[in-house]
N, C-alpha and C. Protein backbone atom coordinates (compact mmCIF):
# COMPACT_ATOMS: atom_id res chain seq x y z
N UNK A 1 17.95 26.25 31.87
CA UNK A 1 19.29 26.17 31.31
C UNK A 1 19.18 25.97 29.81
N UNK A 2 19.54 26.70 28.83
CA UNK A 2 19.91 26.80 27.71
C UNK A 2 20.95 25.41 27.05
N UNK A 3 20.40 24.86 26.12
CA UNK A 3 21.28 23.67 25.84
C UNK A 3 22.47 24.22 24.60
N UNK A 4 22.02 25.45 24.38
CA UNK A 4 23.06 26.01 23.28
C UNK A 4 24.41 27.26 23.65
N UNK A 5 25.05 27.11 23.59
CA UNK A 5 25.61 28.40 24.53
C UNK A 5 26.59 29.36 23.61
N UNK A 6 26.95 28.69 22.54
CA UNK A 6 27.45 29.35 21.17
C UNK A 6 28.98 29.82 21.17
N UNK A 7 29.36 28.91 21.99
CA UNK A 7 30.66 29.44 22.99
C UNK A 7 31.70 28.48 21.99
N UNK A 8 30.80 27.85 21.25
CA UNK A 8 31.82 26.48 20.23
C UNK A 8 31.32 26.89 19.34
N UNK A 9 31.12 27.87 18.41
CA UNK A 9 30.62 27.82 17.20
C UNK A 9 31.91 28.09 16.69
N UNK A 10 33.29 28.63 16.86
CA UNK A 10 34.49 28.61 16.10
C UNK A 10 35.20 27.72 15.87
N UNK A 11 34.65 26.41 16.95
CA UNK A 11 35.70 25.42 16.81
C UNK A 11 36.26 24.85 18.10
N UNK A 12 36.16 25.85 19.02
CA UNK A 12 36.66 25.55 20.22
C UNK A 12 35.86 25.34 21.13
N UNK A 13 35.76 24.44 22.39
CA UNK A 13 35.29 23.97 23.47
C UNK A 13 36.33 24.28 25.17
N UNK A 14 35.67 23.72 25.90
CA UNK A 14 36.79 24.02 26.92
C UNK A 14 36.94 22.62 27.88
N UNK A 15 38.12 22.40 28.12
CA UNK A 15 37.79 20.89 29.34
C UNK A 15 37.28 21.29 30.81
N UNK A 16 37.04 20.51 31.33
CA UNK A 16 36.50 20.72 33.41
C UNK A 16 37.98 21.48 33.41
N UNK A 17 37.88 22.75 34.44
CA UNK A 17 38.82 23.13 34.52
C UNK A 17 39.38 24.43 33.78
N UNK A 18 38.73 24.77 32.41
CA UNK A 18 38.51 25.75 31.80
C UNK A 18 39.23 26.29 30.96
N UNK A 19 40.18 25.00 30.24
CA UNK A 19 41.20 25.23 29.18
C UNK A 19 40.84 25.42 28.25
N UNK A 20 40.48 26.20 27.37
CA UNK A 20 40.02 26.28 25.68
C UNK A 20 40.67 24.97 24.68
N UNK A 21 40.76 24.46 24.02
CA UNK A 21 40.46 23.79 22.93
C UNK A 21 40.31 23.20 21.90
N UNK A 22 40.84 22.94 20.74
CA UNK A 22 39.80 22.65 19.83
C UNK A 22 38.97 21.42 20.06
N UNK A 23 38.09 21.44 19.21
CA UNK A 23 37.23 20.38 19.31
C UNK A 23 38.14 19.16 18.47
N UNK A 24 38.84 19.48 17.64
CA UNK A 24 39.45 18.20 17.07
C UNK A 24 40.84 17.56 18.33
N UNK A 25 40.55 18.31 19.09
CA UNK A 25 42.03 18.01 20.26
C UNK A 25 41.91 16.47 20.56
N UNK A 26 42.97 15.83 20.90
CA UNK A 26 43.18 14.34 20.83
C UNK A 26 42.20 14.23 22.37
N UNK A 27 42.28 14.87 23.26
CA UNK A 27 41.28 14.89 24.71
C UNK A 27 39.24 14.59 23.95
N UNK A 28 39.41 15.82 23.50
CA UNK A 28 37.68 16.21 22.99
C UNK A 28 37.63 14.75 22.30
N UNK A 29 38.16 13.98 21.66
CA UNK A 29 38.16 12.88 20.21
C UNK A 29 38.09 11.82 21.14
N UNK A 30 38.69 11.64 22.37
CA UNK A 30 39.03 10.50 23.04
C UNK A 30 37.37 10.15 24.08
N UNK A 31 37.41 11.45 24.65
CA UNK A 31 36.03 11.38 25.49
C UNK A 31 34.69 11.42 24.45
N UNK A 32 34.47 12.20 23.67
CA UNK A 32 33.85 11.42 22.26
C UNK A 32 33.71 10.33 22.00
N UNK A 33 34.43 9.52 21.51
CA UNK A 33 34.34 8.17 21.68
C UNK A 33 34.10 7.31 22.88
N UNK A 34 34.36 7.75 23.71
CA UNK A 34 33.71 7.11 24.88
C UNK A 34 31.86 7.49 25.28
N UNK A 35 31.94 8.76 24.56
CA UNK A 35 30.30 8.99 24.44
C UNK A 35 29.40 8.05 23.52
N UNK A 36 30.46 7.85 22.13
CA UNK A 36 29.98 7.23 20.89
C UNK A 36 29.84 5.84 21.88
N UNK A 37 31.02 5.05 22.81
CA UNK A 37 30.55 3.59 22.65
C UNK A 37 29.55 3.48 23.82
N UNK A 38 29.31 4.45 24.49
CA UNK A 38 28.03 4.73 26.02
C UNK A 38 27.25 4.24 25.06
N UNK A 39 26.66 4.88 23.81
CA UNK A 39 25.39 4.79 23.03
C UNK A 39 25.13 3.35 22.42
N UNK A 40 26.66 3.07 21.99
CA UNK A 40 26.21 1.61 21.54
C UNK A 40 25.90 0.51 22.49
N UNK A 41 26.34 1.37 23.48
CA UNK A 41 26.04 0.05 24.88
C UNK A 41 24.64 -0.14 25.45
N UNK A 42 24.55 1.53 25.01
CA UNK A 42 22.47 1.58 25.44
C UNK A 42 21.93 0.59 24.49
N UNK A 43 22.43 0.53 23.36
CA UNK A 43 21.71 -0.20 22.30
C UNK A 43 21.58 -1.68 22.52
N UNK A 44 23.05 -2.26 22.82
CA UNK A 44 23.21 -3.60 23.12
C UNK A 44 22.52 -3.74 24.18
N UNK A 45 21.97 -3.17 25.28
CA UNK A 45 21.35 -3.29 26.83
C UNK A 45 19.75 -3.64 26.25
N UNK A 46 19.84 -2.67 25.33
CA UNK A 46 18.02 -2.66 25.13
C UNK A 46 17.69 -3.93 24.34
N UNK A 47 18.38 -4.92 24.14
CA UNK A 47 18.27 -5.94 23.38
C UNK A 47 17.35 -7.02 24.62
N UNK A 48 16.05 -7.57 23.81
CA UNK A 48 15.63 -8.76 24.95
C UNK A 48 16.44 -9.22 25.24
N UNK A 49 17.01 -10.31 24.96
CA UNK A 49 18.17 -11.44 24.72
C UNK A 49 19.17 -11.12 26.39
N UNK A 50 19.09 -9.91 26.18
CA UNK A 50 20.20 -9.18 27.38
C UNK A 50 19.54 -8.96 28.73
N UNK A 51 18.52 -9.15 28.64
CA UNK A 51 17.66 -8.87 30.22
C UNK A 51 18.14 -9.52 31.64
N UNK A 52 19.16 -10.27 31.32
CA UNK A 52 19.45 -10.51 32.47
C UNK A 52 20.84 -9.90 32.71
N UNK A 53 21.20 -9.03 31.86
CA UNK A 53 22.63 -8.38 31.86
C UNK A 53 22.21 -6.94 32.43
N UNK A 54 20.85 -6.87 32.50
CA UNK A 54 20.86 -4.75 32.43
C UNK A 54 21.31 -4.63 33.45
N UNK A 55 21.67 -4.87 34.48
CA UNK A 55 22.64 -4.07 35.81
C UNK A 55 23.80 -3.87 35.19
N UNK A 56 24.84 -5.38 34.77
CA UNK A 56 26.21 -4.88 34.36
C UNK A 56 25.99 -4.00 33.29
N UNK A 57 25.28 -4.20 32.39
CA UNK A 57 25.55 -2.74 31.22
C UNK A 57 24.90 -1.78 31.60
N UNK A 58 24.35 -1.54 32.83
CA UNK A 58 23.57 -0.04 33.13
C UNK A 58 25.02 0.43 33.86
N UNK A 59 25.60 -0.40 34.46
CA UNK A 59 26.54 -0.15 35.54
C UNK A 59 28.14 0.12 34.26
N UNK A 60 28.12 -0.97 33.71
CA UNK A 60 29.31 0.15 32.58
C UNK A 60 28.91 1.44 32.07
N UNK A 61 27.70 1.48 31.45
CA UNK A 61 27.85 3.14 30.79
C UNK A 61 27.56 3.83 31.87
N UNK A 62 27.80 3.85 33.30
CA UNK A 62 27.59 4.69 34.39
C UNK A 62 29.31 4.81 34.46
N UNK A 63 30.45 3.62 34.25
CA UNK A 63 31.80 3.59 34.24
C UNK A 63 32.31 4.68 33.20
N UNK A 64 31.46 4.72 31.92
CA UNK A 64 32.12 5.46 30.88
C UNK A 64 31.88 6.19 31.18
N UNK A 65 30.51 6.62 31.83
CA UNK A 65 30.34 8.67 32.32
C UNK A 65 31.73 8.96 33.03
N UNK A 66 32.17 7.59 33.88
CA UNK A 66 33.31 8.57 34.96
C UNK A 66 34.41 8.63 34.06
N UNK A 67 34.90 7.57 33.06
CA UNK A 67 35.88 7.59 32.02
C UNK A 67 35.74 8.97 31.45
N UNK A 68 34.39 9.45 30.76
CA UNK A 68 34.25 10.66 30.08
C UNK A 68 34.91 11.89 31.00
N UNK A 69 34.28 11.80 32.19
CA UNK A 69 34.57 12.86 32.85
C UNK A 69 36.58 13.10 33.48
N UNK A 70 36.61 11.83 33.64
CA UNK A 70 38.13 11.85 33.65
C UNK A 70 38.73 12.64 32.44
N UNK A 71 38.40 12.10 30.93
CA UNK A 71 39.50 12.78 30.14
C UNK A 71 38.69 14.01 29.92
N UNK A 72 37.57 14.62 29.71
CA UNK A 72 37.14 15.88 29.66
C UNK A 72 37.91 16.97 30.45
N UNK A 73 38.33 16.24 31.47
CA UNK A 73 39.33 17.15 32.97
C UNK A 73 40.26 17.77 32.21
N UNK A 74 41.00 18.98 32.22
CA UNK A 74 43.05 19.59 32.25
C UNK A 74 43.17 19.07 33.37
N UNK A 75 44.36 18.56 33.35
CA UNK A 75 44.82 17.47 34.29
C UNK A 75 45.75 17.83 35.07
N UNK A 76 45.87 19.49 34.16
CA UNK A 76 46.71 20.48 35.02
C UNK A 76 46.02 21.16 35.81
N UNK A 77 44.56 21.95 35.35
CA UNK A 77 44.21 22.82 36.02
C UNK A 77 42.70 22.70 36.56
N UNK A 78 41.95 21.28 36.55
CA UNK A 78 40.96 20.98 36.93
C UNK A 78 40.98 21.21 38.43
N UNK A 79 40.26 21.71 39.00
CA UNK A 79 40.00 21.63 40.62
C UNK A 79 38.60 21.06 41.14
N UNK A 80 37.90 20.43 40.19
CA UNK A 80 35.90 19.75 40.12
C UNK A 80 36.58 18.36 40.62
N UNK A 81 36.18 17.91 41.69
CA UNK A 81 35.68 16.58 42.03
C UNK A 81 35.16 15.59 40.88
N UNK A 82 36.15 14.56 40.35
CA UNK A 82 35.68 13.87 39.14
C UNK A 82 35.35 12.19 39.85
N UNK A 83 34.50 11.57 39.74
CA UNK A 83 34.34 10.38 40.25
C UNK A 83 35.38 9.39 39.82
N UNK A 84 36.49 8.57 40.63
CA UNK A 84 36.79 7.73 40.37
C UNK A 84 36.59 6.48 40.00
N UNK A 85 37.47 5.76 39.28
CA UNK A 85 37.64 4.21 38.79
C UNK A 85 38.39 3.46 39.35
N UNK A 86 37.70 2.26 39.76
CA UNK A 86 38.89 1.49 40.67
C UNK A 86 39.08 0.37 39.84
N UNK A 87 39.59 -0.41 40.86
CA UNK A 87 40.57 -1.40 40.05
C UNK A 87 38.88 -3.03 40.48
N UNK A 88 38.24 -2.56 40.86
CA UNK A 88 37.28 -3.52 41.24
C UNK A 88 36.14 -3.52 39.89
N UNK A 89 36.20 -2.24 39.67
CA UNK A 89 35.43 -1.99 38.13
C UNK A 89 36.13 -3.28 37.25
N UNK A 90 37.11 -3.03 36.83
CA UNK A 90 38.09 -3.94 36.16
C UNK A 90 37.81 -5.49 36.48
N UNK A 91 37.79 -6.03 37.86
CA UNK A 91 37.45 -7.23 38.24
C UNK A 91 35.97 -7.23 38.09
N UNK A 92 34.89 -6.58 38.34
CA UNK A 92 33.45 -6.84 38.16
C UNK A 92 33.34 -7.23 36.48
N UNK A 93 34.30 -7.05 35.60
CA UNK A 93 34.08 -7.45 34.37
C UNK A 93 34.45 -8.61 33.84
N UNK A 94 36.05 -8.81 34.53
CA UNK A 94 36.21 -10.17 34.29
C UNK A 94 35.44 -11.45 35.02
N UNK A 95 35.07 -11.27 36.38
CA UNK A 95 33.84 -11.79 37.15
C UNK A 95 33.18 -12.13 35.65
N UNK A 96 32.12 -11.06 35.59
CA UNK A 96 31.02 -11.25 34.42
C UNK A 96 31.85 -12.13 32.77
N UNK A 97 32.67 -11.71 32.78
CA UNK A 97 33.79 -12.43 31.67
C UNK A 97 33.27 -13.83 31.85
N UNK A 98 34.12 -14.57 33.17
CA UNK A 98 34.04 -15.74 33.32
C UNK A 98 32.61 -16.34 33.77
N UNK A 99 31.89 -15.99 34.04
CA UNK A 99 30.56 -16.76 34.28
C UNK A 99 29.70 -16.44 33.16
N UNK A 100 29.95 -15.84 32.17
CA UNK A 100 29.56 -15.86 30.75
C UNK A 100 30.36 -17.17 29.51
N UNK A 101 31.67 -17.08 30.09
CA UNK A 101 32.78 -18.64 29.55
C UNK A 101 32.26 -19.33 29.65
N UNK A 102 31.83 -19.89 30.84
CA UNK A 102 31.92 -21.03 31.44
C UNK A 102 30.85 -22.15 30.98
N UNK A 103 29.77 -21.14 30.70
CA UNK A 103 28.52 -21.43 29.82
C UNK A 103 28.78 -21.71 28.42
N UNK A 104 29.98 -21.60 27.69
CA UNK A 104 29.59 -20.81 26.53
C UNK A 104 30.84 -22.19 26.04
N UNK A 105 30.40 -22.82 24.56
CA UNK A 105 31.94 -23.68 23.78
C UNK A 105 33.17 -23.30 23.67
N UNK A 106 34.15 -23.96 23.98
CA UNK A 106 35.32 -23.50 23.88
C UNK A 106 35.18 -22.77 22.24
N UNK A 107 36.40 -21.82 22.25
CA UNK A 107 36.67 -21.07 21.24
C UNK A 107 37.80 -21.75 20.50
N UNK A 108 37.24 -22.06 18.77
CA UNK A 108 38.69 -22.69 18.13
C UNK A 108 38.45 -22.33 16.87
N UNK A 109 37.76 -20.93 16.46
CA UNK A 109 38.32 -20.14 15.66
C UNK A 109 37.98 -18.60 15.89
N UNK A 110 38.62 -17.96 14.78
CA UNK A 110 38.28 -16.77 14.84
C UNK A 110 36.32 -16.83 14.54
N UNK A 111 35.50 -15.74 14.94
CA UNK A 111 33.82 -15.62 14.75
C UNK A 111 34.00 -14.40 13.42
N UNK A 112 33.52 -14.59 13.28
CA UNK A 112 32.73 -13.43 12.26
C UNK A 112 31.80 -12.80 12.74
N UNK A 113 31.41 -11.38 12.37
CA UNK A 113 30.51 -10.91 13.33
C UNK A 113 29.09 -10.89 12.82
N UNK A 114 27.74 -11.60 13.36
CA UNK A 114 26.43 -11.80 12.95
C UNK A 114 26.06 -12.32 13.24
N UNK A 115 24.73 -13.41 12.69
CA UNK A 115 24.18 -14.45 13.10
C UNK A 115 22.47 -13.45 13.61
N UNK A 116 22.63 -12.52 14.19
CA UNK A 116 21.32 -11.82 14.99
C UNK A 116 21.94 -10.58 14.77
N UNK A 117 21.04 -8.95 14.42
CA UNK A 117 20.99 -8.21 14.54
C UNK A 117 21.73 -7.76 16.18
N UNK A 118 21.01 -7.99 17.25
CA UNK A 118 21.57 -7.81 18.65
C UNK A 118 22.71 -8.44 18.72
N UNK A 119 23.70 -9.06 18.18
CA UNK A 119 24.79 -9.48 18.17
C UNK A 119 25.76 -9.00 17.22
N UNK A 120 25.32 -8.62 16.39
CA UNK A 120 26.04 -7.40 15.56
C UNK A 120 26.12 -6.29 16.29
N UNK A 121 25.25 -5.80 16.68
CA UNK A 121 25.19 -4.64 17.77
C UNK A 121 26.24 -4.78 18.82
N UNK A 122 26.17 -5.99 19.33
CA UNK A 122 27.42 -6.20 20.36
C UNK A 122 28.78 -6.19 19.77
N UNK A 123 28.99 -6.70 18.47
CA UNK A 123 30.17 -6.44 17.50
C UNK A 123 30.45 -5.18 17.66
N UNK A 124 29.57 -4.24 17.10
CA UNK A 124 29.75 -2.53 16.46
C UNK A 124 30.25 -2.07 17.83
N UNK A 125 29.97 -2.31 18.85
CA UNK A 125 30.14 -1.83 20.46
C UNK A 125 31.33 -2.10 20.68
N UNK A 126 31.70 -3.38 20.60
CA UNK A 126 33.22 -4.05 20.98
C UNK A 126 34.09 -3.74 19.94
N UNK A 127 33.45 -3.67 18.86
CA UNK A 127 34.75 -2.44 17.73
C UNK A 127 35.15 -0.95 18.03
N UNK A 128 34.04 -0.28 18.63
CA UNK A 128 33.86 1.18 18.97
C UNK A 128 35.03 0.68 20.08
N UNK A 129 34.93 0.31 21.22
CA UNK A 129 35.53 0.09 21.97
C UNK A 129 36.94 0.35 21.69
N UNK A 130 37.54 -0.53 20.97
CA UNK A 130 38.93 -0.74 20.44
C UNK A 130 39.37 0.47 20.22
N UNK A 131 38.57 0.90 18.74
CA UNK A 131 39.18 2.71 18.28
C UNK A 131 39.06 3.06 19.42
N UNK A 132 38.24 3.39 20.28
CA UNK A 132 37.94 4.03 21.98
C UNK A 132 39.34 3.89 22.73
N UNK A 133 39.63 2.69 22.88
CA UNK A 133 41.24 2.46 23.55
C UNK A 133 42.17 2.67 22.65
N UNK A 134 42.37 2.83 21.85
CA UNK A 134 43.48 3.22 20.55
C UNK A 134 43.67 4.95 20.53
N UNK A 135 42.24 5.60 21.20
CA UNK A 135 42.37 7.01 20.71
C UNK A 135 43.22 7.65 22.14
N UNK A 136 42.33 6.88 23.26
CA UNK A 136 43.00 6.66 24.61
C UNK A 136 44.47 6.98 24.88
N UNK A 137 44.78 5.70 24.12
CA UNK A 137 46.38 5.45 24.41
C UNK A 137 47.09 6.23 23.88
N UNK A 138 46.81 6.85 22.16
CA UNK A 138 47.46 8.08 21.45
C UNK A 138 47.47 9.52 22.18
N UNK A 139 46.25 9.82 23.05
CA UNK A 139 46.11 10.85 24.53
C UNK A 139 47.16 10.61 25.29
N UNK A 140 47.44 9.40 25.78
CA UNK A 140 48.46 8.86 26.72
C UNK A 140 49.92 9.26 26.52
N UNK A 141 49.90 9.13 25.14
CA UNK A 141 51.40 9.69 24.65
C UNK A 141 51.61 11.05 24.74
N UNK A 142 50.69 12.00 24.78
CA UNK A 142 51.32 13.19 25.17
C UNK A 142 50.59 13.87 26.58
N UNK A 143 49.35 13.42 26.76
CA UNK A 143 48.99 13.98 28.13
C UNK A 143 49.17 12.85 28.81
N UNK A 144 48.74 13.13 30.40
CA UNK A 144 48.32 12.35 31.71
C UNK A 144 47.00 11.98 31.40
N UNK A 145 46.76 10.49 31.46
CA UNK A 145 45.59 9.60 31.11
C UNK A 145 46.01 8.63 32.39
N UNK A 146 44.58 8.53 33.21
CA UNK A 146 45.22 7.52 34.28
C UNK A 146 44.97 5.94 33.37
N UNK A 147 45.99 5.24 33.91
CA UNK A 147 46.38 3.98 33.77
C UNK A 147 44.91 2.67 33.78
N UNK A 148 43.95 3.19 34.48
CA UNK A 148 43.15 2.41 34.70
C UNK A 148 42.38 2.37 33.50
N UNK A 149 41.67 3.82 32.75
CA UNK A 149 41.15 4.37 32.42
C UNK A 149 41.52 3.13 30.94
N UNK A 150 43.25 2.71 30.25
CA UNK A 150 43.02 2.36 29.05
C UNK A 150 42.69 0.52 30.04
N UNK A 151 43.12 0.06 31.21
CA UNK A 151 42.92 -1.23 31.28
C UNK A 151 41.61 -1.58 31.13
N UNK A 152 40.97 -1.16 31.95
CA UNK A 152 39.13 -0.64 32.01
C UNK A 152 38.59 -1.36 30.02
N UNK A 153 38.97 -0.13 29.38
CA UNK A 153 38.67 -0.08 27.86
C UNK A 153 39.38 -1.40 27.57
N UNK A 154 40.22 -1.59 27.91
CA UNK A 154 40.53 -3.26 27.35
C UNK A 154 40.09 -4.27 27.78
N UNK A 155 39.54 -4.34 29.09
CA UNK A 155 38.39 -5.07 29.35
C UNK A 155 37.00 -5.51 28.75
N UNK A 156 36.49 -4.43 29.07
CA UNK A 156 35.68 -4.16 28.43
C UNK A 156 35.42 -4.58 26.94
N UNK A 157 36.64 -4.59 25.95
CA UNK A 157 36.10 -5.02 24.08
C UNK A 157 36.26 -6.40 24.95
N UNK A 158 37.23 -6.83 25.91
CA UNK A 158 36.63 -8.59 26.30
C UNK A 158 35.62 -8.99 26.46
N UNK A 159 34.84 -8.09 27.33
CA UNK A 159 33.90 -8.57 27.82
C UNK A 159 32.80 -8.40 26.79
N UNK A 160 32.65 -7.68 25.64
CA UNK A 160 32.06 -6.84 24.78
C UNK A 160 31.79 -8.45 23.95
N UNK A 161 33.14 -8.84 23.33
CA UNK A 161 33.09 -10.45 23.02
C UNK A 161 32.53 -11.39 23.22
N UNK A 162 32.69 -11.42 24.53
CA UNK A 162 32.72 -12.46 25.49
C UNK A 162 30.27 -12.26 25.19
N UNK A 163 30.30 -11.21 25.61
CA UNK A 163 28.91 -11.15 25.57
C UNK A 163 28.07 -11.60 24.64
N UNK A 164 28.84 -10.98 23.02
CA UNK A 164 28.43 -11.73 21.71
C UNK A 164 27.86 -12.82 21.43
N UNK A 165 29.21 -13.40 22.36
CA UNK A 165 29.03 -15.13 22.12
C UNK A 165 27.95 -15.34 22.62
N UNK A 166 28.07 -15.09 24.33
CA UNK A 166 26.69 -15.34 24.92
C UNK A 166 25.47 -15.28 24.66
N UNK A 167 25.28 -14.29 23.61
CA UNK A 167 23.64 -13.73 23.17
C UNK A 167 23.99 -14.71 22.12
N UNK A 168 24.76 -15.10 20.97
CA UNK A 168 24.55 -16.38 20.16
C UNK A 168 24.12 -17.44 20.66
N UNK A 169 24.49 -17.56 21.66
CA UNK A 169 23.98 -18.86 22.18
C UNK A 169 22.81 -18.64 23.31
N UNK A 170 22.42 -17.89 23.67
CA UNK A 170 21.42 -17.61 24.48
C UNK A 170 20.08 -17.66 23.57
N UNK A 171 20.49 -17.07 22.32
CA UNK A 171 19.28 -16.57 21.14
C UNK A 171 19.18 -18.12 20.16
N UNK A 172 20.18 -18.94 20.40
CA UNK A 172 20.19 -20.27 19.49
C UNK A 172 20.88 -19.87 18.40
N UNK A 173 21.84 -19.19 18.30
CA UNK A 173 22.00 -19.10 16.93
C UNK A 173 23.65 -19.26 16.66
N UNK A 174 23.67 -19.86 15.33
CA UNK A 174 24.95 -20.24 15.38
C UNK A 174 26.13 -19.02 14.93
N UNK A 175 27.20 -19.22 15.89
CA UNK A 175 28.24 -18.70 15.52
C UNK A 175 28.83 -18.92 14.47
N UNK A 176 28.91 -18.17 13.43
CA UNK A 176 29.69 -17.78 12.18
C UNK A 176 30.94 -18.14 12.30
N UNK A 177 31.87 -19.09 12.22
CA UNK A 177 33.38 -19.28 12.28
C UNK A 177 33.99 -18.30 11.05
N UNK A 178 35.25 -18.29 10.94
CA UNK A 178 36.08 -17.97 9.79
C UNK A 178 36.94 -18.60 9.62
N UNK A 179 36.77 -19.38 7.92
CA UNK A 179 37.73 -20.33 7.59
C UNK A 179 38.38 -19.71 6.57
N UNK A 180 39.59 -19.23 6.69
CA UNK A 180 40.45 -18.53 5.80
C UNK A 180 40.49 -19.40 4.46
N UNK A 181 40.78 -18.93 3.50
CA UNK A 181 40.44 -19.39 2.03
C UNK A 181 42.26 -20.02 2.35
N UNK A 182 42.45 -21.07 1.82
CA UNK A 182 43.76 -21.97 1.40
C UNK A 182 44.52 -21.75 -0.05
């Protein structure tokens, strides 16, 4: 199989289903970004610090393939078997949410993002995220985007957080507060 097919060299692509395109289309931009934050998630996974996380983050960017493949779909004229998202995806995160809390100091300011390289990384991920659900929801306004698809992505920059903290404090290192200037 040929990885080049030259079928986009004008600009245009096609979704599952076989609608032409552009590549700047709010669909192509949305599943894009869900490719862009897969990568940052490989990154945050490959972090030591995280070794006891690689199932849940092997098991999210296995969620974003089905996210990808959802909005890649015409939602009119797809007839391909696309793997679903349930609503248990959604709870396996807040699960992981709260037994990451529970460990972790109450929160009584805003963080700044740093302290460790691998925790910046978890920043850049849980920012990607956001634009990721922002590009989502602007899809939403004129196509069919299932409902799960932006709760999922809002989970997720939680849990994206929520993880931050954890590797700060897993790695010893102190959380950066932000004290607004007076």
């Amino acid at each position: 199989m040929k990885i080049y097919t030259k079928t986009g060299d004008k600009g245009y692509t096609s979704l599952l289903g076989g609608t032409r395109v552009l590549k700047s289309h709010d669909r192509i931009e949305a599943y894009g970004m869900v490719d862009e934050l897969n990568s940052h998630i490989g990154l945050v996974r490959d972090q030591k610090v995280n070794a006891i996380h690689l199932d849940i983050l092997k098991t999210i960017q296995d969620r974003l393939f089905t996210i990808g493949s959802s909005l890649a779909a015409d939602p009119e004229k797809n007839k391909m078997s696309i793997p679903d998202l349930f609503d248990t995806d959604v709870t396996l995160l807040e699960t992981e949410i709260d037994k990451m809390n529970a460990q972790l100091p109450e929160l009584r300011s805003f963080i700044l993002p740093g302290g460790d390289q691998g925790v910046s990384f978890c920043h850049i991920a849980r920012t990607v995220c956001r634009r990721t659900e922002r590009q989502v929801i602007r899809l939403s306004e004129r196509e069919y985007v299932e409902d799960l698809i932006i709760i999922y992505l809002n989970r997720l920059s939680d849990y994206l957080f929520v993880l931050s903290r954890y590797m700060s404090h897993a790695l010893d290192k102190e959380e950066i507060k932000w004290t607004p200037r007076k």
